[in-house]
N, C-alpha and C. Protein backbone atom coordinates (compact mmCIF):
# COMPACT_ATOMS: atom_id res chain seq x y z
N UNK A 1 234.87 38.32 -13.60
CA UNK A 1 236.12 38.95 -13.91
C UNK A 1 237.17 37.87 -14.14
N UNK A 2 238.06 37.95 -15.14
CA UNK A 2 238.92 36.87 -15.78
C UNK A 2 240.00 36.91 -14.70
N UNK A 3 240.88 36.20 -13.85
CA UNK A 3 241.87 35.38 -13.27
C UNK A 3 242.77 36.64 -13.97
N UNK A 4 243.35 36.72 -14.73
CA UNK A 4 244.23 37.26 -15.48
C UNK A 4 244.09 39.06 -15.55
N UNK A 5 242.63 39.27 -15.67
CA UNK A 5 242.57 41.12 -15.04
C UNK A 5 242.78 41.48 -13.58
N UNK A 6 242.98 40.37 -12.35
CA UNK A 6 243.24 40.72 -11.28
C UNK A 6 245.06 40.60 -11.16
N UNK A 7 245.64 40.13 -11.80
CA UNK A 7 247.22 40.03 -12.19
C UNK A 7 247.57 41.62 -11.69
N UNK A 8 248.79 41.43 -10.89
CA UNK A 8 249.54 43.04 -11.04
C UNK A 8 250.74 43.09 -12.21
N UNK A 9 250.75 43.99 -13.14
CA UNK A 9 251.96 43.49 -13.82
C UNK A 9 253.17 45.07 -13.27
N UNK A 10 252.60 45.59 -12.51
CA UNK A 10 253.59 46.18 -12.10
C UNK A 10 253.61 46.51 -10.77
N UNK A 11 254.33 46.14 -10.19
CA UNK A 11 253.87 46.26 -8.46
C UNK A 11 254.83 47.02 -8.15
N UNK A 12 254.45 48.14 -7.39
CA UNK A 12 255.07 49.04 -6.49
C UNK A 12 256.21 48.13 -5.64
N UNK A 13 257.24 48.80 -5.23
CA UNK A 13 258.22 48.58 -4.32
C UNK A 13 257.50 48.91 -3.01
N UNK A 14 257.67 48.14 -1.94
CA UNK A 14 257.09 48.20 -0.40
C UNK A 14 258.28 48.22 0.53
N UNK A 15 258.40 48.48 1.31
CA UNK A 15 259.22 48.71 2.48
C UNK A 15 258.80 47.63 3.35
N UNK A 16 259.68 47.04 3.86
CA UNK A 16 258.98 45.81 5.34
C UNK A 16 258.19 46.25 5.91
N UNK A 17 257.85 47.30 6.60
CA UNK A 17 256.90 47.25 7.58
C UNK A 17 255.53 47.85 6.65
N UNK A 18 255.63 48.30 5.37
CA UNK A 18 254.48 48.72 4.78
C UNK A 18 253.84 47.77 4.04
N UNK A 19 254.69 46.32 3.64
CA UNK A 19 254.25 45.15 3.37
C UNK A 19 253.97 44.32 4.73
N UNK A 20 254.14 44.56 5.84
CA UNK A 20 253.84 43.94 6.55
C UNK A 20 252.26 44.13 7.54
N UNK A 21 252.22 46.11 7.15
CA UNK A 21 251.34 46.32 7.30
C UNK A 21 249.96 45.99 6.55
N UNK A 22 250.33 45.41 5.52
CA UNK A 22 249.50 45.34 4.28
C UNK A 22 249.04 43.96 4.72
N UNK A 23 249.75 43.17 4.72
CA UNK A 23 249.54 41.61 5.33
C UNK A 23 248.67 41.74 6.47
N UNK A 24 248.75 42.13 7.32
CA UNK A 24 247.88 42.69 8.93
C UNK A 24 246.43 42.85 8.37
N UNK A 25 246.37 43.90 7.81
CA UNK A 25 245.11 44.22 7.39
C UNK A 25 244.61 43.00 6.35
N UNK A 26 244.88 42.50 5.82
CA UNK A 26 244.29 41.35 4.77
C UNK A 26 243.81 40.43 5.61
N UNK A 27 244.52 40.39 6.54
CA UNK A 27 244.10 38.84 7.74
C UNK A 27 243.03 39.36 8.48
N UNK A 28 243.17 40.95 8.64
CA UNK A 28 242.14 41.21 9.58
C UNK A 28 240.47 41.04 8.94
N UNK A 29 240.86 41.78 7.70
CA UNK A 29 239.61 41.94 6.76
C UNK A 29 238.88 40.57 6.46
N UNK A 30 240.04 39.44 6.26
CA UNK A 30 239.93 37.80 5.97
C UNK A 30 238.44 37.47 7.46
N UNK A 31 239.16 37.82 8.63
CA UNK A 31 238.77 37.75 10.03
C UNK A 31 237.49 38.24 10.12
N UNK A 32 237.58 39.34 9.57
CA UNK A 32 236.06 39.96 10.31
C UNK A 32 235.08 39.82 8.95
N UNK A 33 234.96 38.48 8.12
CA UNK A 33 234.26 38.65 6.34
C UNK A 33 234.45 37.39 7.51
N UNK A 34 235.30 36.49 8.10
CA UNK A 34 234.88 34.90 8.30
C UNK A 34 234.13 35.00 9.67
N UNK A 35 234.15 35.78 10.46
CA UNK A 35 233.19 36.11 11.82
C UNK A 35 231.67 36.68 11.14
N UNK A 36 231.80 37.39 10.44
CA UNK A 36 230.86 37.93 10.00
C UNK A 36 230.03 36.57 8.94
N UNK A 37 229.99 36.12 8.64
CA UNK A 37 229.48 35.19 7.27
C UNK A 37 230.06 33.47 7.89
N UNK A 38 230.29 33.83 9.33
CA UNK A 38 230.21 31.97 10.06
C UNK A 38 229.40 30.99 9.59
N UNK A 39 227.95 31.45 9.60
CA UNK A 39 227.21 30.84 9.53
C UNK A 39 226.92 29.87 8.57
N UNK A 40 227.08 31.00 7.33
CA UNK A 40 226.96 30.75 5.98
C UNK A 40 228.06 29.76 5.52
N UNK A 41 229.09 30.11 5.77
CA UNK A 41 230.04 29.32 5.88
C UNK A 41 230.24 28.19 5.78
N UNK A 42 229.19 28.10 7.55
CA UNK A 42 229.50 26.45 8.34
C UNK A 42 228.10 26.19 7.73
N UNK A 43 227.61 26.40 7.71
CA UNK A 43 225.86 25.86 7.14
C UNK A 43 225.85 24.26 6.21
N UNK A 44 224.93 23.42 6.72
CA UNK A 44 225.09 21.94 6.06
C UNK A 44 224.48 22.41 4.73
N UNK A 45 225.27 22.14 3.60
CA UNK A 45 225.03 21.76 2.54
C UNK A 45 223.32 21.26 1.83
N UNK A 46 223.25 20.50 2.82
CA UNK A 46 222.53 19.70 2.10
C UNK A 46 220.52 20.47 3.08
N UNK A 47 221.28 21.17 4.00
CA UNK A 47 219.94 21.88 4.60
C UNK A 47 219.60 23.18 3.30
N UNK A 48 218.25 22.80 2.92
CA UNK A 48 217.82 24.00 2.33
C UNK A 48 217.36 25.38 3.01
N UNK A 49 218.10 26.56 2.85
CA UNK A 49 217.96 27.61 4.01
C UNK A 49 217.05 28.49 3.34
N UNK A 50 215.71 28.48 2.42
CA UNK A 50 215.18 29.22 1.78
C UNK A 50 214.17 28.59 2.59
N UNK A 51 212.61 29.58 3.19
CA UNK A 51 211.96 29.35 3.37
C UNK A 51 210.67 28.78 2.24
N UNK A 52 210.21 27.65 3.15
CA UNK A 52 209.23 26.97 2.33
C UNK A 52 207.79 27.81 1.90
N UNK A 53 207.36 27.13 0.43
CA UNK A 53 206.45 28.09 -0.49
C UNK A 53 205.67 28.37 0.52
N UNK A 54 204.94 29.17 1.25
CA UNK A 54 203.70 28.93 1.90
C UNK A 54 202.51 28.57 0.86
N UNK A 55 202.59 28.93 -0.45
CA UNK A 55 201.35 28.39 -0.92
C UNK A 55 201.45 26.94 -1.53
N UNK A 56 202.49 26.20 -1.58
CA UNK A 56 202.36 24.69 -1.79
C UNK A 56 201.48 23.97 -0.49
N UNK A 57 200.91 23.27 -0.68
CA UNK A 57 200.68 22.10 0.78
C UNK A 57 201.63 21.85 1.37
N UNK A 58 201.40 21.70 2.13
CA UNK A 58 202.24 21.27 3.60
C UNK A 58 202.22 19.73 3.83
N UNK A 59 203.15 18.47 3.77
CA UNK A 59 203.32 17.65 3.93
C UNK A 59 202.15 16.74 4.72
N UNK A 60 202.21 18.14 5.98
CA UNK A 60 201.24 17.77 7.28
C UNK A 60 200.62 18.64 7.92
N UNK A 61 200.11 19.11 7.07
CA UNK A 61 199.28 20.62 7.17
C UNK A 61 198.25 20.72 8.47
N UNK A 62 198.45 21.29 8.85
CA UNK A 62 197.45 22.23 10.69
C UNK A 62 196.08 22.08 9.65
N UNK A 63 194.81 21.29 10.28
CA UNK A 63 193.95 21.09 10.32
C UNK A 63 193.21 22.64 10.86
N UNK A 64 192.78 23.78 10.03
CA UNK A 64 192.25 24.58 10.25
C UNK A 64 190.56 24.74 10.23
N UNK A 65 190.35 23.38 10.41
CA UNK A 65 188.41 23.55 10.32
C UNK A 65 188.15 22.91 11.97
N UNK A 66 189.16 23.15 12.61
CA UNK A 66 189.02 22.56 14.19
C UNK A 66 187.86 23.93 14.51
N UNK A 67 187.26 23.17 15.73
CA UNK A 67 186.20 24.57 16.32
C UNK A 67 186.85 25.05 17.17
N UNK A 68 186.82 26.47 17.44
CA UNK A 68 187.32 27.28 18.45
C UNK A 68 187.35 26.44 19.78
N UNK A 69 188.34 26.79 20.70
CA UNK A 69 188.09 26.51 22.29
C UNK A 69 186.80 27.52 22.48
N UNK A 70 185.94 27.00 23.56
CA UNK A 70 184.95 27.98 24.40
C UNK A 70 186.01 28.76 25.40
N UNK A 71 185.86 29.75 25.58
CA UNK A 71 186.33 31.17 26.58
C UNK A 71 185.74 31.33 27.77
């Protein structure tokens, strides 16, 4: 969406406390989208958070031709 279709070109008249109420709620909504999505947020950059292919090899792949323990 273009910068320029979110523009108001005509904005309602507000009363103080109905612009102030308006402000309240924006911070709150801001608040509970930055509590909610912390993680994502704070998350290092440079960590890839997609789990790895399971069908590529494994760097250091679990030796699966070991023999069972005896029971």
């Amino acid at each position: 969406m273009p910068y320029r279709d979110l523009l108001l070109e005509d904005v309602p008249e507000l009363s103080t406390k109905t612009a102030m109420e308006l402000i309240d709620t924006l911070y709150a909504l801001a608040d509970a989208l930055s509590n909610r999505y912390y993680a994502r947020i704070h998350e290092d950059p440079e960590e890839d958070p997609r789990q790895d292919d399971l069908f590529k090899p494994s760097p250091d792949p679990a030796d699966f031709d070991d023999p069972l323990p005896k029971f």
